[in-house]
C-alpha atoms as a PDB file:
ATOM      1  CA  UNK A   1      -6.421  20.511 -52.766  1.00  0.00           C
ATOM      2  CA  UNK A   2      -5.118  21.545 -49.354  1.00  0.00           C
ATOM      3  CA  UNK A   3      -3.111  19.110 -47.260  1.00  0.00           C
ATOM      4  CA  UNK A   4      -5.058  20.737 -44.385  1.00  0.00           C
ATOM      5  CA  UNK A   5      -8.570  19.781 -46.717  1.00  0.00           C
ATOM      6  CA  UNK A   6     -11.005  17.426 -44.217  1.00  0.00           C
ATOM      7  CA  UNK A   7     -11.418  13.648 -45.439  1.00  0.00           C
ATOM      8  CA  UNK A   8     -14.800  13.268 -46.903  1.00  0.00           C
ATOM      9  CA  UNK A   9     -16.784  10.381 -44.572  1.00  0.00           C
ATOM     10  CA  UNK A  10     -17.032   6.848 -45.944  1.00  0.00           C
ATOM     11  CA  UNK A  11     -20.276   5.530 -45.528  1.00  0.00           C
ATOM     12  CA  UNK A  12     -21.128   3.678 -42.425  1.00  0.00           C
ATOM     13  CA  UNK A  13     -18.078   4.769 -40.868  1.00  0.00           C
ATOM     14  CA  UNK A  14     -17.705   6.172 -36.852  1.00  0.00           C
ATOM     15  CA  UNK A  15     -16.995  10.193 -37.551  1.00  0.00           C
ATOM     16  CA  UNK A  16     -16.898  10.426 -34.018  1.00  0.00           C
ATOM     17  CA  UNK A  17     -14.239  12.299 -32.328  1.00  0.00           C
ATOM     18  CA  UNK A  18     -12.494  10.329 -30.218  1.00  0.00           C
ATOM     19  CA  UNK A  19     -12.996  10.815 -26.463  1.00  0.00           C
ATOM     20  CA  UNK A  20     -10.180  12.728 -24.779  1.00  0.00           C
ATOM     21  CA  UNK A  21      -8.951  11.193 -21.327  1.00  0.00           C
ATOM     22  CA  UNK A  22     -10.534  12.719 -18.364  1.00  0.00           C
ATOM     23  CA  UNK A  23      -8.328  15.118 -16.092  1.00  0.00           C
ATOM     24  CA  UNK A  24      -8.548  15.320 -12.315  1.00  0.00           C
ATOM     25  CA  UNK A  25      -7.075  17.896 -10.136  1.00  0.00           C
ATOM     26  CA  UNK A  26      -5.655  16.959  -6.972  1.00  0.00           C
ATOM     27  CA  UNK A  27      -3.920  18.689  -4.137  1.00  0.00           C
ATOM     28  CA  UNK A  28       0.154  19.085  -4.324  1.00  0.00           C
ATOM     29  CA  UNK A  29       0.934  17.857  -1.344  1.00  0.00           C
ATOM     30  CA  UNK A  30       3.823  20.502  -0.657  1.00  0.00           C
ATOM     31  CA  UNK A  31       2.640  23.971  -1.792  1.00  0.00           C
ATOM     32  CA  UNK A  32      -1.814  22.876  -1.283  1.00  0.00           C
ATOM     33  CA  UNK A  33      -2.996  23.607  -4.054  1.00  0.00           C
ATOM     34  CA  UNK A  34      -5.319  21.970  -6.223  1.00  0.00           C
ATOM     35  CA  UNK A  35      -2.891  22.137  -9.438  1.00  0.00           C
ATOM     36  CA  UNK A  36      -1.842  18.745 -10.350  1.00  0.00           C
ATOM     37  CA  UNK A  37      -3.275  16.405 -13.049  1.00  0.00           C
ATOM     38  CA  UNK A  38      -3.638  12.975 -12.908  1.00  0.00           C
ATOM     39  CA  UNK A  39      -5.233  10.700 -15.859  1.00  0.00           C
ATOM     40  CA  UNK A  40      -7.803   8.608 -13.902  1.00  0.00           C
ATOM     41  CA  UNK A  41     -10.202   5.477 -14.774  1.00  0.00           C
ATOM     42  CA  UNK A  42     -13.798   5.793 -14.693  1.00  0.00           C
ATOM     43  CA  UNK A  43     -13.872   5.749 -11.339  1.00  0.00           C
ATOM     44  CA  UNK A  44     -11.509   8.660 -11.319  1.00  0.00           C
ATOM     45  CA  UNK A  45      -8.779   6.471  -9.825  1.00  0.00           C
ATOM     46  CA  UNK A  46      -5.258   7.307 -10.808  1.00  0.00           C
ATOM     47  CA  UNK A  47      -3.706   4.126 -12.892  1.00  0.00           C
ATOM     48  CA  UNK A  48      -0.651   5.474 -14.535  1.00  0.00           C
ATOM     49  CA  UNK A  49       2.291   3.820 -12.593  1.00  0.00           C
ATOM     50  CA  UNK A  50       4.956   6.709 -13.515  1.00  0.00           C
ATOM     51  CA  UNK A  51       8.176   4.984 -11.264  1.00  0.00           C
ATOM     52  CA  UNK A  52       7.483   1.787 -12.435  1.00  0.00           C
ATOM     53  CA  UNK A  53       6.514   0.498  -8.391  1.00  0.00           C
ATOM     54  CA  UNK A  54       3.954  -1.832  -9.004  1.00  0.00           C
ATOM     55  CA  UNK A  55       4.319  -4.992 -11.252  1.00  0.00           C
ATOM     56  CA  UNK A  56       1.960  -6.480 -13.305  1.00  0.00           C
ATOM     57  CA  UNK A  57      -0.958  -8.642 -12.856  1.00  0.00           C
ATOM     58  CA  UNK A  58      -0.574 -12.506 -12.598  1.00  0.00           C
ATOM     59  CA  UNK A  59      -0.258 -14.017 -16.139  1.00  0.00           C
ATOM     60  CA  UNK A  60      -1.908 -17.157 -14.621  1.00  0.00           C
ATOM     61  CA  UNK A  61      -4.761 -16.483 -12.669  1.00  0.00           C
ATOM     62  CA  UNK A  62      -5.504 -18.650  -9.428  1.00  0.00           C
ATOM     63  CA  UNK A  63      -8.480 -19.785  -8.767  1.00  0.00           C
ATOM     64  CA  UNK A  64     -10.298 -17.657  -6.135  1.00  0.00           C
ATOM     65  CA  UNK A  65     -10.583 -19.068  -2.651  1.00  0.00           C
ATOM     66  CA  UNK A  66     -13.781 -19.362  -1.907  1.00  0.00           C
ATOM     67  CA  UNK A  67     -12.833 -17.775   1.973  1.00  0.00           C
ATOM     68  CA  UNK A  68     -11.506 -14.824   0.344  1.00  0.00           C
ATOM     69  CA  UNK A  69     -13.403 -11.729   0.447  1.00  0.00           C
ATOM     70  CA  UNK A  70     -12.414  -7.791  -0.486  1.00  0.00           C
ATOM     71  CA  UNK A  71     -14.744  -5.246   2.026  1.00  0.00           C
ATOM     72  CA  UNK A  72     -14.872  -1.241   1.521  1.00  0.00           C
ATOM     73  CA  UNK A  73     -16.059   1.752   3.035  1.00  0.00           C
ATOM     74  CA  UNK A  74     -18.762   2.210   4.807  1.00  0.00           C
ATOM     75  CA  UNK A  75     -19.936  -1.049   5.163  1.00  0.00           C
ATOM     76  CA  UNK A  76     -19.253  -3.431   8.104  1.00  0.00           C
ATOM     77  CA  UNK A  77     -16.821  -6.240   7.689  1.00  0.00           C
ATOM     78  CA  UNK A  78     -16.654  -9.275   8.350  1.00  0.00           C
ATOM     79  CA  UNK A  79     -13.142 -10.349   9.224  1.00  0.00           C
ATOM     80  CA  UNK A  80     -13.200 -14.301   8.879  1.00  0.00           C
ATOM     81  CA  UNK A  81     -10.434 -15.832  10.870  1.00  0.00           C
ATOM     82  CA  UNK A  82      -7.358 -13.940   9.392  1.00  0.00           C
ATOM     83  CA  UNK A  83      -7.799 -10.820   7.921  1.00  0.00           C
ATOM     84  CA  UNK A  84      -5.618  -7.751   6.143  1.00  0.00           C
ATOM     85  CA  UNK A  85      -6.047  -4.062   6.196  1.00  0.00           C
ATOM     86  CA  UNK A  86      -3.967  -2.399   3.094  1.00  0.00           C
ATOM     87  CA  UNK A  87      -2.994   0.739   5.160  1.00  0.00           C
ATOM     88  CA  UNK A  88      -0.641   2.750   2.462  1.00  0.00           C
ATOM     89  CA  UNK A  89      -0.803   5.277   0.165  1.00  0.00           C
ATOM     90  CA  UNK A  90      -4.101   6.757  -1.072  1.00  0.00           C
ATOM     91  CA  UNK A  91      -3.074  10.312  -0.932  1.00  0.00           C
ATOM     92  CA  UNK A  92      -7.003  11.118  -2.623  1.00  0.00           C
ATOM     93  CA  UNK A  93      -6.692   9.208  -5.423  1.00  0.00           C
ATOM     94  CA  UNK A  94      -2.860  10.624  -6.193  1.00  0.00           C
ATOM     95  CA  UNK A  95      -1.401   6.874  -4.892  1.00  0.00           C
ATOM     96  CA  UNK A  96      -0.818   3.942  -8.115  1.00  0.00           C
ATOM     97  CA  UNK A  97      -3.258   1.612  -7.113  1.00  0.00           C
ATOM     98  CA  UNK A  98      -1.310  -0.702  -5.378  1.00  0.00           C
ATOM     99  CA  UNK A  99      -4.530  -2.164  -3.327  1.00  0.00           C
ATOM    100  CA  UNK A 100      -6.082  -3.897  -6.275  1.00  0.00           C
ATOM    101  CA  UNK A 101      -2.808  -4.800  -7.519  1.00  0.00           C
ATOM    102  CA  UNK A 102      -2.284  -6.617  -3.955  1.00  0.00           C
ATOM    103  CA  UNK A 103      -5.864  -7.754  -4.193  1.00  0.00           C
ATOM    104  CA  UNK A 104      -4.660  -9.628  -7.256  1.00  0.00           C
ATOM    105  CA  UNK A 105      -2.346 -11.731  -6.300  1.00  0.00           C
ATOM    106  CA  UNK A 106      -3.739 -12.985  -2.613  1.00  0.00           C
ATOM    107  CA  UNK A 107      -7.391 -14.115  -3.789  1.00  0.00           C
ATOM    108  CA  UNK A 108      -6.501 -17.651  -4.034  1.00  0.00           C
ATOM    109  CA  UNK A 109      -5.971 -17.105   0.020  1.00  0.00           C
ATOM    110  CA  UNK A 110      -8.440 -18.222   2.485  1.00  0.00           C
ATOM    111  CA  UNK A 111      -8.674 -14.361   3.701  1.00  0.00           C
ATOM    112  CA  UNK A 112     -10.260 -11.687   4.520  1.00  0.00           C
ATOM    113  CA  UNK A 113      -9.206  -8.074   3.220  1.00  0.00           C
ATOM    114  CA  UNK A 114     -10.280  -4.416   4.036  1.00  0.00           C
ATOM    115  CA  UNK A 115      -9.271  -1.923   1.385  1.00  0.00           C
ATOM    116  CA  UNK A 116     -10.169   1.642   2.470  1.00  0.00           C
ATOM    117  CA  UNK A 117      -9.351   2.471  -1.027  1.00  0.00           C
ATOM    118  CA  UNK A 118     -13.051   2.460  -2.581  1.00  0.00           C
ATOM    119  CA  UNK A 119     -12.200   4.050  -5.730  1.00  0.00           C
ATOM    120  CA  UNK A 120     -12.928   7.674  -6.839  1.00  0.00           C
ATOM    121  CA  UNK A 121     -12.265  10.750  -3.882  1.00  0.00           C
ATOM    122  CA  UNK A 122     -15.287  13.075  -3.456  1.00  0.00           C
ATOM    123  CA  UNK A 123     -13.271  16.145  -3.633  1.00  0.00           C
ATOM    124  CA  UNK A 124     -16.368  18.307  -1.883  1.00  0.00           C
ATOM    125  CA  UNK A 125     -15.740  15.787   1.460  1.00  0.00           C
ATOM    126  CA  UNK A 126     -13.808  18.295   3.832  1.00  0.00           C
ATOM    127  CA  UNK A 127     -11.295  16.563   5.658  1.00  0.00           C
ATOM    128  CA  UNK A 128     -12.691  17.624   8.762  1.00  0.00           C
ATOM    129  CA  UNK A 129     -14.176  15.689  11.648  1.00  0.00           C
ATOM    130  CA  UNK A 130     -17.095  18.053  11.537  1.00  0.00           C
ATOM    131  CA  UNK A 131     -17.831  16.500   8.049  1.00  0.00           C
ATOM    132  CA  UNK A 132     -20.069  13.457   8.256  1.00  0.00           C
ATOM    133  CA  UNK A 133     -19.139  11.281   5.387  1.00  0.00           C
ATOM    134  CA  UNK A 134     -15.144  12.026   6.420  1.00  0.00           C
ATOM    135  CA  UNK A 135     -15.929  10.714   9.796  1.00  0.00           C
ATOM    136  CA  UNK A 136     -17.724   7.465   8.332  1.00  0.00           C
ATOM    137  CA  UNK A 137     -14.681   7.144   6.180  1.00  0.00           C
ATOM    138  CA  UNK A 138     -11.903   7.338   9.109  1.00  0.00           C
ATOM    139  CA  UNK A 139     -13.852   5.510  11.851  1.00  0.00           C
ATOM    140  CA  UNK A 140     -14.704   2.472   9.521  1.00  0.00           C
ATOM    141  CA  UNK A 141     -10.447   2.003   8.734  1.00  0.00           C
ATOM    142  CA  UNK A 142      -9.655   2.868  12.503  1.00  0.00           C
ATOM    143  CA  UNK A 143     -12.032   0.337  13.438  1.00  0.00           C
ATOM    144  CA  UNK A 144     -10.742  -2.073  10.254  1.00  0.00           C
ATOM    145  CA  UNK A 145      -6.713  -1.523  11.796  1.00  0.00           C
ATOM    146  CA  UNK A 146      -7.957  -3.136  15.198  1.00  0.00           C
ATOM    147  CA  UNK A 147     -10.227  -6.143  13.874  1.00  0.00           C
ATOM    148  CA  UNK A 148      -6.899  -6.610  11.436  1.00  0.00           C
ATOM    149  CA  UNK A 149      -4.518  -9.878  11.581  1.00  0.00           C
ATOM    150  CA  UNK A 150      -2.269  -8.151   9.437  1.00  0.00           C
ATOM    151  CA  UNK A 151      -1.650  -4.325   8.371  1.00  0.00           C
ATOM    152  CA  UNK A 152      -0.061  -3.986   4.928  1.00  0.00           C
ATOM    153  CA  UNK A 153       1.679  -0.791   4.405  1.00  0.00           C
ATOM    154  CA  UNK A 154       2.739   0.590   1.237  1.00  0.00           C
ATOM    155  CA  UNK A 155       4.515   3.889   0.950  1.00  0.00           C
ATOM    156  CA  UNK A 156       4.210   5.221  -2.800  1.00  0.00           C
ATOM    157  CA  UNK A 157       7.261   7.250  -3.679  1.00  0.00           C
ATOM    158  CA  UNK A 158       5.504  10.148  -5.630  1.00  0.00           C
ATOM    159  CA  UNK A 159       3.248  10.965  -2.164  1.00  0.00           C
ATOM    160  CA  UNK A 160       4.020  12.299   0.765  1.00  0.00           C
ATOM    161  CA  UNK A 161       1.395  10.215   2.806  1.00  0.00           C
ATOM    162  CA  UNK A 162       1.054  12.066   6.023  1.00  0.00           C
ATOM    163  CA  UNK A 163      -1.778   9.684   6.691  1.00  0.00           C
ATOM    164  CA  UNK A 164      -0.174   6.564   6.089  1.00  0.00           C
ATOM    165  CA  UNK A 165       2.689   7.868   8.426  1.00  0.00           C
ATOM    166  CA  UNK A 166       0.512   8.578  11.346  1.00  0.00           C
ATOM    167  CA  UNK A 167      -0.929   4.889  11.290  1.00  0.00           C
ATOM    168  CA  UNK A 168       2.523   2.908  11.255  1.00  0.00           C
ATOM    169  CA  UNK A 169       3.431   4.893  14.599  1.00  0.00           C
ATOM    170  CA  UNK A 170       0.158   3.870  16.047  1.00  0.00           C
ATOM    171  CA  UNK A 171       0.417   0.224  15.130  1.00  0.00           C
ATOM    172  CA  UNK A 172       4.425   0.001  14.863  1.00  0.00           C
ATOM    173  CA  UNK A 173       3.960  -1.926  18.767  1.00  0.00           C
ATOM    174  CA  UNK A 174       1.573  -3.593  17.551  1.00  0.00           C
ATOM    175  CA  UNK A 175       3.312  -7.118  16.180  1.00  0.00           C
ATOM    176  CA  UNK A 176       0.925  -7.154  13.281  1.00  0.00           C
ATOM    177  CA  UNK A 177       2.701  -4.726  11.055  1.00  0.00           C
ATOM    178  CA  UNK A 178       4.418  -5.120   7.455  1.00  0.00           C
ATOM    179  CA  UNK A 179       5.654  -2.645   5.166  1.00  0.00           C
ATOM    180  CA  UNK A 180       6.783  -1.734   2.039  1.00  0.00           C
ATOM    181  CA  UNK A 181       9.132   1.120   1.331  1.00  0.00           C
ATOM    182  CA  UNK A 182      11.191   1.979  -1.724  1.00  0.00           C
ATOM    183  CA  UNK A 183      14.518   4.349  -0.867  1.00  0.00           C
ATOM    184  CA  UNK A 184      12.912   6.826  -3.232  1.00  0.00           C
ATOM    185  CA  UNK A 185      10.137   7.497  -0.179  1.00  0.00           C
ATOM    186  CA  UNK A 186      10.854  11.122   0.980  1.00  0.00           C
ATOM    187  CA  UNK A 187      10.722   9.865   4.877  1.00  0.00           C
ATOM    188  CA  UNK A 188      12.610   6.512   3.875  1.00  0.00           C
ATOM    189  CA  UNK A 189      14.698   6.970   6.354  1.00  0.00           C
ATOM    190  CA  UNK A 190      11.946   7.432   9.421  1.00  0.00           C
ATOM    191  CA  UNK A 191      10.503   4.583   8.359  1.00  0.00           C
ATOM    192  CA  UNK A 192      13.072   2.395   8.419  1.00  0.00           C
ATOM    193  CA  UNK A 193      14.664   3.641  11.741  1.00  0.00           C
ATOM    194  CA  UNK A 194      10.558   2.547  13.381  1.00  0.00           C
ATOM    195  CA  UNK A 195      11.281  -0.693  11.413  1.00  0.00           C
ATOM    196  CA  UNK A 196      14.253  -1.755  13.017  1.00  0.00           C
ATOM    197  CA  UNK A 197      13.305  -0.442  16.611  1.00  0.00           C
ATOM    198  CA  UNK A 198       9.996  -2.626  16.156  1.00  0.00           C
ATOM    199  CA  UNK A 199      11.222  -5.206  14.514  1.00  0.00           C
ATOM    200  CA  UNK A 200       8.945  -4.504  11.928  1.00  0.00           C
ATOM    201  CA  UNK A 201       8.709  -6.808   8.764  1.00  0.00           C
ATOM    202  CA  UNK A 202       9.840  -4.504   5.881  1.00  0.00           C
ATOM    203  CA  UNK A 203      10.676  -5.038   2.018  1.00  0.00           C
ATOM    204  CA  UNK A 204      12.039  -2.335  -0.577  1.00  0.00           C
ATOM    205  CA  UNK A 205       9.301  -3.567  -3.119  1.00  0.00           C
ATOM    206  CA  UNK A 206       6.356  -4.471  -4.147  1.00  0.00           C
ATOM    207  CA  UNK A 207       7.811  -7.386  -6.064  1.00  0.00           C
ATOM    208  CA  UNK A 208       9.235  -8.707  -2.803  1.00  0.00           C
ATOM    209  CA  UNK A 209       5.669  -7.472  -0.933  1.00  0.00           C
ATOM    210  CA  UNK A 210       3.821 -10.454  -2.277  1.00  0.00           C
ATOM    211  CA  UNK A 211       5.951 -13.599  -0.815  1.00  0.00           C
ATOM    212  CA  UNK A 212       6.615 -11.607   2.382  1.00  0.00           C
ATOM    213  CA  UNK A 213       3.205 -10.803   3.262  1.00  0.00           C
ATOM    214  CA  UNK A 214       1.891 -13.961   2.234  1.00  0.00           C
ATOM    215  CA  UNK A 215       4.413 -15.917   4.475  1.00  0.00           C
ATOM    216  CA  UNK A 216       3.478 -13.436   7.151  1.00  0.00           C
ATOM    217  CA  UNK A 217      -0.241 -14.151   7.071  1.00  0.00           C
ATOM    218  CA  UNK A 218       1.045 -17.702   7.556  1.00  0.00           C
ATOM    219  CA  UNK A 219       2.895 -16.913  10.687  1.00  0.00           C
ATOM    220  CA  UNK A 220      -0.142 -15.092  12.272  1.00  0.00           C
ATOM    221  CA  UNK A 221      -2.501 -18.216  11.439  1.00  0.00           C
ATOM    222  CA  UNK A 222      -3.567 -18.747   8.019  1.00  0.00           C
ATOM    223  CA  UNK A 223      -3.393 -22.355   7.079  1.00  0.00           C
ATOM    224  CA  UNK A 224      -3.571 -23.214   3.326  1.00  0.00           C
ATOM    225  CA  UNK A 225      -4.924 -25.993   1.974  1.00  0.00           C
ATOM    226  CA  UNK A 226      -3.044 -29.481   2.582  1.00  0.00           C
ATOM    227  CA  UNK A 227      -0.785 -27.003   4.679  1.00  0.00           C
ATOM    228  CA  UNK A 228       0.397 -26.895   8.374  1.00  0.00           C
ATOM    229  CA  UNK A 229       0.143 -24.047  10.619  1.00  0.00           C
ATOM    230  CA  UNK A 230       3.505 -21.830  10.704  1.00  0.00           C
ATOM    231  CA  UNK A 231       4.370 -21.079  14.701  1.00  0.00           C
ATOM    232  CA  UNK A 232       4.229 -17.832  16.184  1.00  0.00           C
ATOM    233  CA  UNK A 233       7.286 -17.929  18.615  1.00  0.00           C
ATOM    234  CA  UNK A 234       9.232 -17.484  15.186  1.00  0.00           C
ATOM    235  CA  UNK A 235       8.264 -13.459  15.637  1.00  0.00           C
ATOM    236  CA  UNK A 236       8.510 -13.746  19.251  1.00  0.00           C
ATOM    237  CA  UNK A 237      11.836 -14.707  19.060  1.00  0.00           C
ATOM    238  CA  UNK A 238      12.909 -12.307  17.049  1.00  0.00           C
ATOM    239  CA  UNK A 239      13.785 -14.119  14.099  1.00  0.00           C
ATOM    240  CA  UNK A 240      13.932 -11.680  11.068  1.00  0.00           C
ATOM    241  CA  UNK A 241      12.588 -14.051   8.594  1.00  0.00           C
ATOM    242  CA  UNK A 242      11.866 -11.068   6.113  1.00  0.00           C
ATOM    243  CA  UNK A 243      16.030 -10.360   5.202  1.00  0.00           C
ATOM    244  CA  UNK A 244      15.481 -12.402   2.422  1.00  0.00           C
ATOM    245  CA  UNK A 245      13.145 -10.222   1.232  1.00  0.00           C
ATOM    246  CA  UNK A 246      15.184  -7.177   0.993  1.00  0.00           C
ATOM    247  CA  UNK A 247      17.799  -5.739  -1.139  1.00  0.00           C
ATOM    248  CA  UNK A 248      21.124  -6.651  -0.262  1.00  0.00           C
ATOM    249  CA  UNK A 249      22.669  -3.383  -1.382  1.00  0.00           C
ATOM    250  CA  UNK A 250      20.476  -1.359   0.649  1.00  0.00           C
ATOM    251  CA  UNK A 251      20.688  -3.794   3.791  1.00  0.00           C
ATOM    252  CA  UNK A 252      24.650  -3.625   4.007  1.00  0.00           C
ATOM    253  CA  UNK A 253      24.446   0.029   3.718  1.00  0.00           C
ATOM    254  CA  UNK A 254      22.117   0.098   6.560  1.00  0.00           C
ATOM    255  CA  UNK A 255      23.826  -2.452   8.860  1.00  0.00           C
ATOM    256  CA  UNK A 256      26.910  -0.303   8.069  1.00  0.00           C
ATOM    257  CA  UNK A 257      24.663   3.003   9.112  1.00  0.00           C
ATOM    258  CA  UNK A 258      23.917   0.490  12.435  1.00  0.00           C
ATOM    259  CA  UNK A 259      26.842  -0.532  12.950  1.00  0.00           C
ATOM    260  CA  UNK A 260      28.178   3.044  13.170  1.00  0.00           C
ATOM    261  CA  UNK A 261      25.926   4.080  15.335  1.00  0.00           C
ATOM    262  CA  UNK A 262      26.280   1.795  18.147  1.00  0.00           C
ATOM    263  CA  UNK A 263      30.094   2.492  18.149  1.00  0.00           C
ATOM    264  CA  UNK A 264      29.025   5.877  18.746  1.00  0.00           C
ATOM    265  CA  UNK A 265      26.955   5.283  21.435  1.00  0.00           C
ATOM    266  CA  UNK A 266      29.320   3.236  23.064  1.00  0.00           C
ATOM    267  CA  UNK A 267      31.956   5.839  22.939  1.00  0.00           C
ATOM    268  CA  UNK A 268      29.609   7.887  24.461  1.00  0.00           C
ATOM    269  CA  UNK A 269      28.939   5.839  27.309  1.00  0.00           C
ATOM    270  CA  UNK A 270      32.658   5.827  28.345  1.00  0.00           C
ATOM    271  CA  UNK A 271      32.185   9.209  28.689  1.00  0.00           C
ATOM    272  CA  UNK A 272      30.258   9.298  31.302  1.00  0.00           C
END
């Protein structure tokens, strides 16, 4: 008999063939066109984490708080007393899903949090304001970033998040900011440069993410259970209660960067 012969079926077994993962094309975000693949969920959400950015879900789940509520697109929300807007990387669909991820490890927190992220990207919506169901989509998170207590941002390395970009310079005055952004970011460097002229709360990770935007949601009013309030004037003040939060290597390299700089500037000054 042929090694390449086909296995006569045993009774009562599945002969099925097994269901091959579903492909997605999405838009490279460099040359436009609709050539990459992406494995996606059901929902056609991308879960494959490829650099290793996101880490995995809570081995002990909390207990949900019973304040704590998740709202999406198009629906109204309501913001409770503190709420969160998770403004990074979507890229249609292309981003890991950091939002759920997020989602996972602050619902035992009396908040409230708008994900524009609600799953699979019609790809037939064009991304103009002429088209309806775009403009739904963009109003509802413009109107989300104002109601907002705190705006999470998450740059994913693999995207180029033009989007994303666009928002932290609208909200980078705004006192309400945090972000998250690996080295590995293409536009690292712009983002860290609005960081430090904002004084914008920023870690290299998502790892570090968690404890930094949970203390920051603490600052800007959310009391826990058996807790105390945390005082504003510590922002005001300009204490930069996030450091310990970042990576050391990459923070001397930048003070050293800084540092640089303003000898620069203040040889330039003589000069004139």
């Amino acid at each position: 008999m042929s090694n390449n012969a086909a296995t006569p079926a045993v009774a009562g077994e599945d002969t099925k063939t097994p269901e091959v993962p579903k492909f997605k094309k999405r838009r490279c975000g460099f040359c436009k066109a609709m050539t990459l693949e992406d494995p996606c969920d059901a929902n056609g959400q991308v879960v494959e984490d490829k650099s290793h950015q996101l880490i995995d879900s809570p081995t002990t789940k909390k207990t949900r708080h019973p304040d704590f509520a998740v709202h999406l697109p198009p629906g109204e929300p309501n913001h409770g007393k503190i709420s969160l807007f998770t403004a990074g990387s979507i890229e249609m669909g292309a981003a890991v899903p950091w939002q759920s991820r997020l989602i996972e490890y602050l619902e035992h927190l009396p908040i409230t949090i708008s994900n524009p992220r609600k799953g699979y990207w019609n790809p037939a919506i064009d991304v103009k304001s002429k088209d309806v169901e775009f403009r739904m989509q963009v109003e509802w998170e413009m109107n989300a970033l104002r109601a907002a207590s705190v705006i999470c941002f998450f740059f994913d390395v693999n995207t180029i998040s033009p989007v994303t970009l666009m928002e932290l310079g609208m909200w980078a005055s705004s006192g309400k900011v945090i972000v998250c952004c690996a080295s590995d970011y293409w536009r690292s460097g712009n983002v860290d440069i609005v960081c430090d002229r904002y004084n914008i709360p920023r870690v290299d990770s998502f790892e570090n993410l968690i404890p930094a935007v949970t203390e920051f949601l603490q600052i800007k009013g959310m009391v826990l259970d058996g807790d105390s309030k945390h005082s504003e004037p510590e922002m005001a003040e300009g204490k930069q209660w996030w450091l310990k939060y970042r990576d050391a290597e990459k923070l001397k390299s930048e003070n050293e960067a800084k540092k640089l700089y303003a000898d620069w500037k203040a040889d330039e000054a003589k000069k004139v």
